[in-house]
Protein backbone atom coordinates (compact mmCIF):
# COMPACT_ATOMS: atom_id res chain seq x y z
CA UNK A 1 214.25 218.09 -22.80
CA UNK A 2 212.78 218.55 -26.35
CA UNK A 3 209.46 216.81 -25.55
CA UNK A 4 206.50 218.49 -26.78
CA UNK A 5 208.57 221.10 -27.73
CA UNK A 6 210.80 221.95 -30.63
CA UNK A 7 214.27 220.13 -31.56
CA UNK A 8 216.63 222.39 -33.73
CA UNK A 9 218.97 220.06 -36.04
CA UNK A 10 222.09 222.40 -37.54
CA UNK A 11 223.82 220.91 -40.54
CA UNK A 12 221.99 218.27 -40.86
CA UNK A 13 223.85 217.26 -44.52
CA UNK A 14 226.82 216.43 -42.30
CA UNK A 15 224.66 213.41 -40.60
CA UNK A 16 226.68 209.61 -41.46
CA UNK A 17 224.49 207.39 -42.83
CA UNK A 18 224.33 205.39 -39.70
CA UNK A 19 223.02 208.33 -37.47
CA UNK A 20 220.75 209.51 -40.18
CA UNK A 21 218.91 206.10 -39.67
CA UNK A 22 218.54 206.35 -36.06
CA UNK A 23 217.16 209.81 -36.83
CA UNK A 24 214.55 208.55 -39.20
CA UNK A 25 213.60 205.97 -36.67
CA UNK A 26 212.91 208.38 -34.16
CA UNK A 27 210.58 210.74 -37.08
CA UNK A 28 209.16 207.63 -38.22
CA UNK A 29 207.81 206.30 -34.35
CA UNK A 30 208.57 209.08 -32.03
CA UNK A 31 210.48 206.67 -29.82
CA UNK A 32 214.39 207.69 -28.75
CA UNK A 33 216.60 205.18 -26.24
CA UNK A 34 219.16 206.76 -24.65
CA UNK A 35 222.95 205.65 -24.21
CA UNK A 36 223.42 202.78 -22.00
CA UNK A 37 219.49 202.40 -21.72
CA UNK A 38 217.36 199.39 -23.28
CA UNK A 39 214.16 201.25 -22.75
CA UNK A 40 212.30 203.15 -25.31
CA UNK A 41 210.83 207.08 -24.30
CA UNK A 42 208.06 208.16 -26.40
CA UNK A 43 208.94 211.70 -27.19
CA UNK A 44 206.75 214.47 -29.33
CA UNK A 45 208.95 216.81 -30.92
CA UNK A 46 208.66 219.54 -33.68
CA UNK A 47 211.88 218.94 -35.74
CA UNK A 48 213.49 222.04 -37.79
CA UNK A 49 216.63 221.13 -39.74
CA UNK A 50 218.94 223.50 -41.84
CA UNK A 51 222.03 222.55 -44.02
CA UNK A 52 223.93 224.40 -46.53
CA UNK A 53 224.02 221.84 -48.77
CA UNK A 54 221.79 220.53 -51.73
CA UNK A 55 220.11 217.57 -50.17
CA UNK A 56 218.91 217.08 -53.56
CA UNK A 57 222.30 216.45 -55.10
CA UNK A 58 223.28 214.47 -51.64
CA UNK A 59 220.55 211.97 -52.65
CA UNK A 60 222.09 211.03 -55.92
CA UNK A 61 225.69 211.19 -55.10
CA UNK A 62 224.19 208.31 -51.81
CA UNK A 63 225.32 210.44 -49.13
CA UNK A 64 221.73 211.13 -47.86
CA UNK A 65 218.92 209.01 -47.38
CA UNK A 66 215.97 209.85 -49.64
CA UNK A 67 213.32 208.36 -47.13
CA UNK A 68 214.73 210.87 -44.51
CA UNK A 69 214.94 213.78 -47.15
CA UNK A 70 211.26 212.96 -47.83
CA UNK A 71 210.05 212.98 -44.02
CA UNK A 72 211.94 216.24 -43.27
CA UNK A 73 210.71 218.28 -46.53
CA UNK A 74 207.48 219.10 -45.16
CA UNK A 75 207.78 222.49 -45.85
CA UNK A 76 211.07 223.74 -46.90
CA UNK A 77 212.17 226.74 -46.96
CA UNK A 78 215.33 228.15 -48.96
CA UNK A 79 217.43 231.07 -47.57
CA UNK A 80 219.53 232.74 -50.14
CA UNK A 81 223.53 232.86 -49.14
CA UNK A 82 224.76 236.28 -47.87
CA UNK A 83 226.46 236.83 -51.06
CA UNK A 84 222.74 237.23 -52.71
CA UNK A 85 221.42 239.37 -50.46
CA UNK A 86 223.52 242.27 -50.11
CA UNK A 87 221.36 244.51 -49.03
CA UNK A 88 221.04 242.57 -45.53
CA UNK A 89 224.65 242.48 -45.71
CA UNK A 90 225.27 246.20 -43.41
CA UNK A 91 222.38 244.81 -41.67
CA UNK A 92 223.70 241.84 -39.84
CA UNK A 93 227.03 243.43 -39.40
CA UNK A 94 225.30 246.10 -37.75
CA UNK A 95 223.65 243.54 -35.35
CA UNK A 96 226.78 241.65 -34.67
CA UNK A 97 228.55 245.16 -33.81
CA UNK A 98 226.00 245.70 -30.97
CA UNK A 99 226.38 242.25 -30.06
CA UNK A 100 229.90 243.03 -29.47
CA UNK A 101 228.95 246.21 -27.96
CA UNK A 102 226.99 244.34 -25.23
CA UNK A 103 229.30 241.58 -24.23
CA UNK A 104 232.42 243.52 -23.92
CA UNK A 105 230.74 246.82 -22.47
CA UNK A 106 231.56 249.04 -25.31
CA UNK A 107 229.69 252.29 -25.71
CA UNK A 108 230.21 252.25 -29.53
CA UNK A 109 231.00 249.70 -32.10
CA UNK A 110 230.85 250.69 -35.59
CA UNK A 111 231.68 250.18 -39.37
CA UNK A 112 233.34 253.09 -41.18
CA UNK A 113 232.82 253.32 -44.63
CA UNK A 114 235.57 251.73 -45.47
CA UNK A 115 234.84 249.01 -44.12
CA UNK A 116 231.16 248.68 -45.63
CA UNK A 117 231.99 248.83 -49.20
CA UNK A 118 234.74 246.26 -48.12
CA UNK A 119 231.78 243.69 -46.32
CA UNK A 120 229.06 244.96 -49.69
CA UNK A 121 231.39 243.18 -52.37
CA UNK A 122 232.81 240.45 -50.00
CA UNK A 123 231.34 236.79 -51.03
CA UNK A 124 231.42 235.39 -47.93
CA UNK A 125 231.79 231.59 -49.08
CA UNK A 126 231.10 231.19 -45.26
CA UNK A 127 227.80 232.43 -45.04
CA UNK A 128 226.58 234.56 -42.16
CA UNK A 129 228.93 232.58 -39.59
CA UNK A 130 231.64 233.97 -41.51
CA UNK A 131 230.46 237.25 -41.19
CA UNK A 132 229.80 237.13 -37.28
CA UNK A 133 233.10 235.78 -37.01
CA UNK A 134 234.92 238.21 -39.17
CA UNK A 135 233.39 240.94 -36.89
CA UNK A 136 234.61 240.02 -33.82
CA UNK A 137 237.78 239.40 -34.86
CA UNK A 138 238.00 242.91 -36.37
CA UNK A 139 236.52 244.19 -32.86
CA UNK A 140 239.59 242.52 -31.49
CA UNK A 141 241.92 243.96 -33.55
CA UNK A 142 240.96 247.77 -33.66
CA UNK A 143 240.60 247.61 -29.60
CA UNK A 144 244.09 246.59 -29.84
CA UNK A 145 244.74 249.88 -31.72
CA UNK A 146 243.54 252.16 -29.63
CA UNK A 147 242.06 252.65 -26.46
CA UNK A 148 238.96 254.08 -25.27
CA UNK A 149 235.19 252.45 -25.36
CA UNK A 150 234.58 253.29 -28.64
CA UNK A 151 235.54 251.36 -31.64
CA UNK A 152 235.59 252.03 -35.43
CA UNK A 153 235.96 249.09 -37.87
CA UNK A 154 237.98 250.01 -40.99
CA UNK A 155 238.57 247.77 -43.94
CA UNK A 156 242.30 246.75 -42.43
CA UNK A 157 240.42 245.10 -39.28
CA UNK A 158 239.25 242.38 -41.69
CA UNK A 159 241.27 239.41 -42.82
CA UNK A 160 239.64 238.17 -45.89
CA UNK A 161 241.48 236.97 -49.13
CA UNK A 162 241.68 239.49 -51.83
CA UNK A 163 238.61 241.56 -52.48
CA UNK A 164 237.98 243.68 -55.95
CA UNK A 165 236.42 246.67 -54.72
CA UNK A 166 234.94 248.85 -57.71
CA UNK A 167 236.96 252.07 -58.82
CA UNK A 168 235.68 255.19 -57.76
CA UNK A 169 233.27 257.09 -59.17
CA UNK A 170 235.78 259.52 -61.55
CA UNK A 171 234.95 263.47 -61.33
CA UNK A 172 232.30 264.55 -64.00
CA UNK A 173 234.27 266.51 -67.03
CA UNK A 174 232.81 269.28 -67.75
CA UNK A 175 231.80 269.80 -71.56
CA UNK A 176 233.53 272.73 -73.20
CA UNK A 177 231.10 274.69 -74.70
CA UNK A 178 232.81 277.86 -75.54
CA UNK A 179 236.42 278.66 -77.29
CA UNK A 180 239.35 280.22 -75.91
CA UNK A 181 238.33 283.16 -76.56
CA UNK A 182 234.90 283.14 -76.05
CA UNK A 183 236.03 281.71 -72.39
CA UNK A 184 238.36 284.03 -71.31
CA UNK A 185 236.18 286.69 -71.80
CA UNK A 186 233.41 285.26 -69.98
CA UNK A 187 236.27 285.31 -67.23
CA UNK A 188 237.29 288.52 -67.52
CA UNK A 189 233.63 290.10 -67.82
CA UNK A 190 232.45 288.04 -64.42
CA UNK A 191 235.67 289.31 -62.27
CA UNK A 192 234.74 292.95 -63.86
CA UNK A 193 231.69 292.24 -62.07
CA UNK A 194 232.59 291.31 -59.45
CA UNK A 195 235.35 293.95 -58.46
CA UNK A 196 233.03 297.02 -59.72
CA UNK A 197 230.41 295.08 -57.04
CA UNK A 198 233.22 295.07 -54.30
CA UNK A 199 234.27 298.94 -54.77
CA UNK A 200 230.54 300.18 -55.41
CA UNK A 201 231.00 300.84 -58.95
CA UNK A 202 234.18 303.37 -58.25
CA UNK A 203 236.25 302.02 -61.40
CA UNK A 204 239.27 303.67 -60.45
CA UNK A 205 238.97 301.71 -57.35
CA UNK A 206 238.83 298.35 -59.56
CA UNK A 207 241.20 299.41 -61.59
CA UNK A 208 243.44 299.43 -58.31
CA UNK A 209 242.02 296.31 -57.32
CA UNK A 210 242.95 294.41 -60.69
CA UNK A 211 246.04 296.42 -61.10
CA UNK A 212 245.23 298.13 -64.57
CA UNK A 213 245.09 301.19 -65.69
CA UNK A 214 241.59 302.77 -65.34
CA UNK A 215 241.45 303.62 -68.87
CA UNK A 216 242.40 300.57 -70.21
CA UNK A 217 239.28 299.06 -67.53
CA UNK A 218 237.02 301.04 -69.28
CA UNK A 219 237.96 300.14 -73.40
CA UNK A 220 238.00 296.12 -71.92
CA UNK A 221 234.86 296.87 -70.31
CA UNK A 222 232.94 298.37 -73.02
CA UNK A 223 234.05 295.85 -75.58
CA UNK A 224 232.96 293.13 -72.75
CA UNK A 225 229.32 294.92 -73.23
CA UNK A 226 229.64 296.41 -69.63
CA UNK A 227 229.43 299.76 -70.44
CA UNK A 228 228.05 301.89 -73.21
């Protein structure tokens, strides 16, 4: 079925020695025989292969040919693991939530932010199959929840180990700039302010409003610089 087409070899680091032999066979002559057949099919085949492993380090250790790591490194290409690129992180979770979406006939699948940060500082030792899995199992589990067509991943819809999430951002503290004094009077001249503004500059009024006497308004006032 792969003739003059292209053949798509997954894991290819788990290959036994003995199948990666047949394998270089067939790169080597283009020839393939199938099971229970003594006849040889000439086949022409693009082959891509991917692995997680370090075929490098496979060589040495003897648990992958170096003739077949030679014929296959035409023109390699290296993927960084999820954990590297966590920018693409919200990305493919997004794309696995609209899978979801599609299969099960959802109108809304979604991370909340919760669950974000928790997927941004995740490793994911599994790569991006770990990922897609973790998904739809936390699709799963928050449609057993609640009911409805929509779903909402939080952080609790995902089973992995123990994850350090950073501390939240504490509340600036404001720098103190001014003494007690020098404070409270700022306080007391802006609510002056504001209550003369409220009662159109009638200070009796204010005084009424903050429940002091009106003269006693007007000495606070004109030692505030309010007044003349």
């Amino acid at each position: 079925m792969a003739d003059n087409g292209t053949l798509f070899l997954d894991e290819i680091g788990e290959l036994s020695l003995a199948l990666q032999a047949k394998l270089l066979r067939v790169l080597q002559y283009g020839d393939i025989q199938r099971v229970g057949d003594d006849r040889s099919l000439r086949v022409d085949v693009r082959v891509l292969a991917a692995t997680n492993r370090d075929l490098r380090e496979e060589v040495l250790a003897g648990r992958f040919r170096a003739d077949l790591f030679h014929r296959l490194s035409v023109f390699p290409l290296s993927v960084p693991p999820l954990r590297e690129r966590g920018d693409d992180v919200i990305l493919l979770a997004g794309y696995f939530c609209e899978q979801c979406r599609l299969r099960l006939g959802l109108s809304r699948v979604v991370l909340s932010a919760g669950a974000r940060n928790l997927l941004q500082h995740y490793s994911f030792p599994g790569n991006v199959r770990e990922l897609e899995h973790a998904i739809h199992r936390a699709v799963v589990l928050s449609r057993a929840t609640r009911s409805g067509d929509e779903v909402i991943l939080e952080a609790q819809h995902f089973a992995f180990p123990e994850v350090t999430l950073p501390p939240p951002e504490a509340a600036a503290v404001p720098v103190v700039k001014q003494n007690l004094r020098e404070a409270t009077e700022a306080f007391q001249r802006e609510t002056i302010r504001q209550a003369l503004a409220q009662n159109h500059h009638n200070w009796a009024a204010c005084a009424r409003m903050l429940e002091t006497d009106v003269a006693n308004l007007h000495r606070l006032a004109k030692r505030l610089g309010l007044k003349d």
